[in-house]
PDB file of N, CA and C in Angstrom:
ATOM      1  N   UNK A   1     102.541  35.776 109.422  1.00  0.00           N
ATOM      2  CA  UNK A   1     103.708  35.046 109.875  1.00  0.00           C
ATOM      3  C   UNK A   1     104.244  34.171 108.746  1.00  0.00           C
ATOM      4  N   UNK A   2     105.404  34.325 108.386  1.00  0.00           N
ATOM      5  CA  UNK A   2     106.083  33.163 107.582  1.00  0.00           C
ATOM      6  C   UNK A   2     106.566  32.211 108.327  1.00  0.00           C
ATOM      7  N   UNK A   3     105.837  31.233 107.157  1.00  0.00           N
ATOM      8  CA  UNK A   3     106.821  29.684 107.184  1.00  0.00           C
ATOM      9  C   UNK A   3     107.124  29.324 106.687  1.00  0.00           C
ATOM     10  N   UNK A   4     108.050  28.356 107.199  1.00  0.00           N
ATOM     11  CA  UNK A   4     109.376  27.842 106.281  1.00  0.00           C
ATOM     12  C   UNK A   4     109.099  26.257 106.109  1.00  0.00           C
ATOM     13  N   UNK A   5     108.979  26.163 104.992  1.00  0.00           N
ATOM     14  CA  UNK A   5     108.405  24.414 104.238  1.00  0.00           C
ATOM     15  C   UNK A   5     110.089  23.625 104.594  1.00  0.00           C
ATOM     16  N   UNK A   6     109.620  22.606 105.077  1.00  0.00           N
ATOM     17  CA  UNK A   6     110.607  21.385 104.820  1.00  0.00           C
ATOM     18  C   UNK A   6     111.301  21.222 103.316  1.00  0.00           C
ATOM     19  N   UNK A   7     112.215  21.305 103.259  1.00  0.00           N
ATOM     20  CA  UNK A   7     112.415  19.779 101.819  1.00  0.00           C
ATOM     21  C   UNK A   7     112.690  18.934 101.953  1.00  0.00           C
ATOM     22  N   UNK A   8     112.917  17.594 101.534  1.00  0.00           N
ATOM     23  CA  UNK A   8     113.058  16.211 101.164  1.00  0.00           C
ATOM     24  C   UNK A   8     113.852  15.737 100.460  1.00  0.00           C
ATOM     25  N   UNK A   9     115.326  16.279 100.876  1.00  0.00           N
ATOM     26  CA  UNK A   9     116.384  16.005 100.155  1.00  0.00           C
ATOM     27  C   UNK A   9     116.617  14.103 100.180  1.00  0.00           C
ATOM     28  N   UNK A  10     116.961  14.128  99.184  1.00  0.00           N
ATOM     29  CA  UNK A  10     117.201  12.434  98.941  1.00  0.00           C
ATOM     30  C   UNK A  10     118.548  12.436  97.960  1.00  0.00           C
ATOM     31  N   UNK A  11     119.679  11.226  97.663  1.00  0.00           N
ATOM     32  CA  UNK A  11     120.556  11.139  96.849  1.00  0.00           C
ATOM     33  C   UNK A  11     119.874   9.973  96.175  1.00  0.00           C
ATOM     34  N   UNK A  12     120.679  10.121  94.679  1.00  0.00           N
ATOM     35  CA  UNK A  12     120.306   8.765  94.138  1.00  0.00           C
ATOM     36  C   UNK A  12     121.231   8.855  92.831  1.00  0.00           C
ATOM     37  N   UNK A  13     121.591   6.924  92.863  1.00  0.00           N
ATOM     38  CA  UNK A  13     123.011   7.450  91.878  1.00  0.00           C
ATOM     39  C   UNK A  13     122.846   6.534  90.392  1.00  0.00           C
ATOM     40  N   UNK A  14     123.089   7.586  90.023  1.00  0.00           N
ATOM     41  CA  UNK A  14     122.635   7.259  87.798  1.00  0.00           C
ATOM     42  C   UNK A  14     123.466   6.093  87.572  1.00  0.00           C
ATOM     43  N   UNK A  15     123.474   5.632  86.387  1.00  0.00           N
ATOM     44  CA  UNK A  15     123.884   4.317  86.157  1.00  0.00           C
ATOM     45  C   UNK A  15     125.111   4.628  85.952  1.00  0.00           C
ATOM     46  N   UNK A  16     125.358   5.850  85.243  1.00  0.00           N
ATOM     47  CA  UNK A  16     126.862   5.905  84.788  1.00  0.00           C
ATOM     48  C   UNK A  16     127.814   6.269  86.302  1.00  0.00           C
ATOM     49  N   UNK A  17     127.475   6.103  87.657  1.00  0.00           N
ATOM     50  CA  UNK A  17     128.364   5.969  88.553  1.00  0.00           C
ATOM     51  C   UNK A  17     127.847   7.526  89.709  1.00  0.00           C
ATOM     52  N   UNK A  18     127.429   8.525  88.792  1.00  0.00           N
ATOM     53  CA  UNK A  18     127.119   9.777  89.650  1.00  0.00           C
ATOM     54  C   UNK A  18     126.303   9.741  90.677  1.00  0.00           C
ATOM     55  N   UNK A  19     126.820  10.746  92.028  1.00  0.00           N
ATOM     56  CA  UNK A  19     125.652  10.926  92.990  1.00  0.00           C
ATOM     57  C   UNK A  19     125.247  11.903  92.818  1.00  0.00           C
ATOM     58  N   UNK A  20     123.699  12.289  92.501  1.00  0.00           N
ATOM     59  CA  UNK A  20     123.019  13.349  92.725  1.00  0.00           C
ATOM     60  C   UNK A  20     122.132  13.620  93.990  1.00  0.00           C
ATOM     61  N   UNK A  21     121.587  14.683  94.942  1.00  0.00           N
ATOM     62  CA  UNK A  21     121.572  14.913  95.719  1.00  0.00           C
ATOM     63  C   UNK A  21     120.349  16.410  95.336  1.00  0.00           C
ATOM     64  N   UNK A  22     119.195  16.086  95.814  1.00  0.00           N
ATOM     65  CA  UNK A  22     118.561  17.288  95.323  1.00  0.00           C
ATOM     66  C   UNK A  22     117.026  17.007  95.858  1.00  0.00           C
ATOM     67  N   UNK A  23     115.739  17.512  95.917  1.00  0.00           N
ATOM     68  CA  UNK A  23     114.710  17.386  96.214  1.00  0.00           C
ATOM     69  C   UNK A  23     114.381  16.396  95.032  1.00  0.00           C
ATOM     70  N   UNK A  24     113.882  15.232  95.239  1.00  0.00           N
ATOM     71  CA  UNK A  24     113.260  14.239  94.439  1.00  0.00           C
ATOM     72  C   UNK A  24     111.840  14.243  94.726  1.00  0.00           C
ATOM     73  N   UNK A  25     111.276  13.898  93.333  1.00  0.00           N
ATOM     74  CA  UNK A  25     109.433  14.072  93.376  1.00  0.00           C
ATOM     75  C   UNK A  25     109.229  12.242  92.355  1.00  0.00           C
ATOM     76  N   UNK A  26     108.796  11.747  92.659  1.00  0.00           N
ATOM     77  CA  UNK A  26     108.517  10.304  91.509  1.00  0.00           C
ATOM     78  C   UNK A  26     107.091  10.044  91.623  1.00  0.00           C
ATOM     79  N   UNK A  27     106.318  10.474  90.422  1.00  0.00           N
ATOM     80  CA  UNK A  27     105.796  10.128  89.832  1.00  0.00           C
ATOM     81  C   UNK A  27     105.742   8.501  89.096  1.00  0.00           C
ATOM     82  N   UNK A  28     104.638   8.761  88.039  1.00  0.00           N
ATOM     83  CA  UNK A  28     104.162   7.775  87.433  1.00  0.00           C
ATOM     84  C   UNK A  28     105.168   6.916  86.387  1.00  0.00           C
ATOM     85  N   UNK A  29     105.690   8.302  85.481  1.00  0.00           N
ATOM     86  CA  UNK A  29     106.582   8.273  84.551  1.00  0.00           C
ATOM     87  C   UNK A  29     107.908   8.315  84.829  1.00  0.00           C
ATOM     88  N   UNK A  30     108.130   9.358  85.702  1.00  0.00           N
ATOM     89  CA  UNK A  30     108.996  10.255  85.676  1.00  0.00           C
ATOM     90  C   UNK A  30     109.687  10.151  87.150  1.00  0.00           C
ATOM     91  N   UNK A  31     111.320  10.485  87.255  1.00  0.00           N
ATOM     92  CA  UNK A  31     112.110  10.998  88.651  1.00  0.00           C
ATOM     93  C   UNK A  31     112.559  12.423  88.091  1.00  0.00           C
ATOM     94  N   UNK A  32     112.112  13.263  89.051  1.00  0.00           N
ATOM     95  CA  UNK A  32     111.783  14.525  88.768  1.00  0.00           C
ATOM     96  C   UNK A  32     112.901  14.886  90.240  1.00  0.00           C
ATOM     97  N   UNK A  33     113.928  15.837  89.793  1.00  0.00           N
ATOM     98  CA  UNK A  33     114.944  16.405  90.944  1.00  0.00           C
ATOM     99  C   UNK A  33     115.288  18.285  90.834  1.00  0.00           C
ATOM    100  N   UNK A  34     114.913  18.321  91.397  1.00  0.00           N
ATOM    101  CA  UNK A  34     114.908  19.781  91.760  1.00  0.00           C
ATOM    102  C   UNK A  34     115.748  20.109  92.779  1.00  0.00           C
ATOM    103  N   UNK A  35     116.527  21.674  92.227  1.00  0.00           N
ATOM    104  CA  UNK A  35     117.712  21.556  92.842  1.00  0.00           C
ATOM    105  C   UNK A  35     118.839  20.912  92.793  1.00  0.00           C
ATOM    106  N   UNK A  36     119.264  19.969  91.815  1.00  0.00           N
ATOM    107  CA  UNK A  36     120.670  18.779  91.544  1.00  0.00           C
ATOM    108  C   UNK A  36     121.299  19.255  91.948  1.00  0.00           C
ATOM    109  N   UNK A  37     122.169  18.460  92.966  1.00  0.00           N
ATOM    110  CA  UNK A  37     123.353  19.045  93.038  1.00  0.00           C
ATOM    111  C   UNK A  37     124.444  17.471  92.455  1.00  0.00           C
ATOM    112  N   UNK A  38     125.682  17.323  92.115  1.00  0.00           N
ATOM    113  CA  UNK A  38     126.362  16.246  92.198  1.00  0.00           C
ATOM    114  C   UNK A  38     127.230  16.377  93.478  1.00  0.00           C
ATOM    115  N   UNK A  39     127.324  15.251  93.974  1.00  0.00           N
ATOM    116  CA  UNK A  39     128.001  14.555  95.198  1.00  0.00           C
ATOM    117  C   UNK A  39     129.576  14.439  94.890  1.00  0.00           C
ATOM    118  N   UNK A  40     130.712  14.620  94.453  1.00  0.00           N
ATOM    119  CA  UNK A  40     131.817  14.649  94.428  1.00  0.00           C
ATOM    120  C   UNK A  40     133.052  14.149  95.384  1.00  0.00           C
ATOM    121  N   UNK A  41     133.344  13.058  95.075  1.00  0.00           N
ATOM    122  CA  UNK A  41     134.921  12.955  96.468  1.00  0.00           C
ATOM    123  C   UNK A  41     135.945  12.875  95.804  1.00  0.00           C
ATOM    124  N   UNK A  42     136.761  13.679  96.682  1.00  0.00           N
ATOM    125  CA  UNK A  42     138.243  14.160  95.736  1.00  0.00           C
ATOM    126  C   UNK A  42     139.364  13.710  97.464  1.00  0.00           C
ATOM    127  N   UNK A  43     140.357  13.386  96.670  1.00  0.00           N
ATOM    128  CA  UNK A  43     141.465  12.842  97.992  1.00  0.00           C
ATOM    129  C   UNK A  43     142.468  13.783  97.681  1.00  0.00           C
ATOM    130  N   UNK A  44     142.493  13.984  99.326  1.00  0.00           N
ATOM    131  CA  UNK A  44     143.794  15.237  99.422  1.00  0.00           C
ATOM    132  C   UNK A  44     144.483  14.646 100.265  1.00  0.00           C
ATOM    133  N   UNK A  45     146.153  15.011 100.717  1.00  0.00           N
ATOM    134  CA  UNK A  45     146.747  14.646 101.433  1.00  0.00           C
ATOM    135  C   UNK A  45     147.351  15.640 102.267  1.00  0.00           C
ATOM    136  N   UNK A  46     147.273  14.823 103.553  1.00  0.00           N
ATOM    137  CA  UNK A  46     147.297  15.476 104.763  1.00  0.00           C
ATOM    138  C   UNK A  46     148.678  15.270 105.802  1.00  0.00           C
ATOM    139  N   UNK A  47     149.003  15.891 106.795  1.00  0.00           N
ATOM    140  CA  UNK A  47     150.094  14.965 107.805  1.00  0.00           C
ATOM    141  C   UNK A  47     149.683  13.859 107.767  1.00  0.00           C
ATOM    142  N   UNK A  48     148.556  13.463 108.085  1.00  0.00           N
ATOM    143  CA  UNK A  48     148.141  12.257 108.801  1.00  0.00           C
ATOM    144  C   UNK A  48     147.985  11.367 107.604  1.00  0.00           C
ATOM    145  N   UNK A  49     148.303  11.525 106.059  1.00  0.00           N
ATOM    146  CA  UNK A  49     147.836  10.612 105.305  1.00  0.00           C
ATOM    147  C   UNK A  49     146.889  10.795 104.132  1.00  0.00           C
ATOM    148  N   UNK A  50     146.514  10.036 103.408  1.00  0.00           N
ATOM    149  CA  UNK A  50     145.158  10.591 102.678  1.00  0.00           C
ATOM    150  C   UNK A  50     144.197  10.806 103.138  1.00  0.00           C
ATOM    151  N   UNK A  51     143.365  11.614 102.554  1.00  0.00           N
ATOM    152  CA  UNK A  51     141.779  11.987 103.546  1.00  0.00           C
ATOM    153  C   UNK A  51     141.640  12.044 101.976  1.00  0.00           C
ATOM    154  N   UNK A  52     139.665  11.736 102.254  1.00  0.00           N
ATOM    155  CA  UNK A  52     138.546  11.648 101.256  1.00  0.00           C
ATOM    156  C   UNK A  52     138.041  12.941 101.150  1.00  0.00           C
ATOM    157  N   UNK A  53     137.458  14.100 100.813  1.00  0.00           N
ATOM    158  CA  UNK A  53     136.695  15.530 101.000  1.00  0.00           C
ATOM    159  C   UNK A  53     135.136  14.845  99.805  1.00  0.00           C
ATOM    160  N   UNK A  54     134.452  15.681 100.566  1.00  0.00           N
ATOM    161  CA  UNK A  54     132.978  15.317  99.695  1.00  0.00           C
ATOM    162  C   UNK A  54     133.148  16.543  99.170  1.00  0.00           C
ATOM    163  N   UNK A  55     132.061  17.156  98.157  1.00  0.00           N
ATOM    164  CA  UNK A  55     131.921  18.525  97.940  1.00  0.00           C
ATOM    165  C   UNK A  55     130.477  18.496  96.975  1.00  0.00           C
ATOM    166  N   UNK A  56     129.702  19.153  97.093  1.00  0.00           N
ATOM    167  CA  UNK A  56     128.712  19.249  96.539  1.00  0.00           C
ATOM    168  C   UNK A  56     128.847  20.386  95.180  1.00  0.00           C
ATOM    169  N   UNK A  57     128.536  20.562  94.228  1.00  0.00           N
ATOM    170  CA  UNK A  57     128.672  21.373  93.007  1.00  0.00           C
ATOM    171  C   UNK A  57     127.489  21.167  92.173  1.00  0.00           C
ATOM    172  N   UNK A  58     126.819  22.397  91.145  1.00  0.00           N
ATOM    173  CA  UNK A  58     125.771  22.070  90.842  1.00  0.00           C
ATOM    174  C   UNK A  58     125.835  20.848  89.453  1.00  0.00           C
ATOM    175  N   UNK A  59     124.833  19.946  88.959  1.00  0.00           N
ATOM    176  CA  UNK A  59     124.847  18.492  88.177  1.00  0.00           C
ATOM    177  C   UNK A  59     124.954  19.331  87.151  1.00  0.00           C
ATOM    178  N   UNK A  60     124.427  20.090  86.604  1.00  0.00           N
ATOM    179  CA  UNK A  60     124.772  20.985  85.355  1.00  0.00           C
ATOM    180  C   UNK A  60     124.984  22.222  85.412  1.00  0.00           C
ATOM    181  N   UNK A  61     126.492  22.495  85.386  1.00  0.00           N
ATOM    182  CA  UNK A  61     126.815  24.170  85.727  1.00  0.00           C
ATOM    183  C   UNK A  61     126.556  25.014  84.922  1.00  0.00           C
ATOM    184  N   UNK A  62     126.449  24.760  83.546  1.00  0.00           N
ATOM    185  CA  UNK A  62     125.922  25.410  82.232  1.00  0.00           C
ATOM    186  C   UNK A  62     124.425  25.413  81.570  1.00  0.00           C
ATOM    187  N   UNK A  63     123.783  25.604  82.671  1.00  0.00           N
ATOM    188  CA  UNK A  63     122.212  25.474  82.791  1.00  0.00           C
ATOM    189  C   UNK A  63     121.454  26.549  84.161  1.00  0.00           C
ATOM    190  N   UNK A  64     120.418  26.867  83.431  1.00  0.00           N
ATOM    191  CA  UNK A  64     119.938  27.830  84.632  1.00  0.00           C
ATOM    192  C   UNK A  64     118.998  27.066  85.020  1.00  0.00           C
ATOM    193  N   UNK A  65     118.363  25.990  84.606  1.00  0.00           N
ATOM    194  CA  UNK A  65     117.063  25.332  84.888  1.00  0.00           C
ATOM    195  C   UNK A  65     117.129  24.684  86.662  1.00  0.00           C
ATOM    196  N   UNK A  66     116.920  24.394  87.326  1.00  0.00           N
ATOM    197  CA  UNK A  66     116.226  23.812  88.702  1.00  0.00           C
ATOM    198  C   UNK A  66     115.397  22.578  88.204  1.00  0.00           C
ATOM    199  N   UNK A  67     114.907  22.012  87.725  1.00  0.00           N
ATOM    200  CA  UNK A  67     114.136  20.895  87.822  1.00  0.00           C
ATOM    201  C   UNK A  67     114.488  20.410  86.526  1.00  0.00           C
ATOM    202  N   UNK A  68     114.633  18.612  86.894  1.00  0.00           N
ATOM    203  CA  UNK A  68     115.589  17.715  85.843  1.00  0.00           C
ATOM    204  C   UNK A  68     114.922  16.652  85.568  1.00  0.00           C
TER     205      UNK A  68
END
C-alpha cells in the first residue's frame, strides 16, 4: 500500500523584501528550503476596482536544483 507523507510548507521572507514559500528544514547552521517557490502580488483592474492576485512562480527559474 502507498503512502502519501505530509509536507510542512512554511513562508518566510528574506531581508531584501521576498516571500518564499517551500518545505523548510532548520538546522544548526543552516535554513534549508526545498521546493522554493516565490510568493508574488501583482494588481489588476477590475469593474469593481483594483484587486491584488497572489501567484506563486519558482525562486530561481534558471536552476534545476530543489533544495536552497
Amino acid at each position: 500500500m502507498n503512502t502519501i507523507k505530509e509536507k510542512d510548507y512554511r513562508m518566510v521572507r528574506l531581508t531584501d523584501g521576498t516571500t518564499i514559500m517551500g518545505s523548510i528544514v532548520v538546522d544548526k547552521d543552516f535554513l534549508r528550503i526545498t521546493n522554493a517557490l516565490e510568493l508574488n502580488t501583482v494588481k489588476r483592474s477590475t469593474e469593481m476596482g483594483m484587486k491584488d492576485d497572489s501567484t506563486l512562480a519558482p525562486w530561481l527559474p534558471f536552476t534545476d536544483d530543489k533544495t536552497f
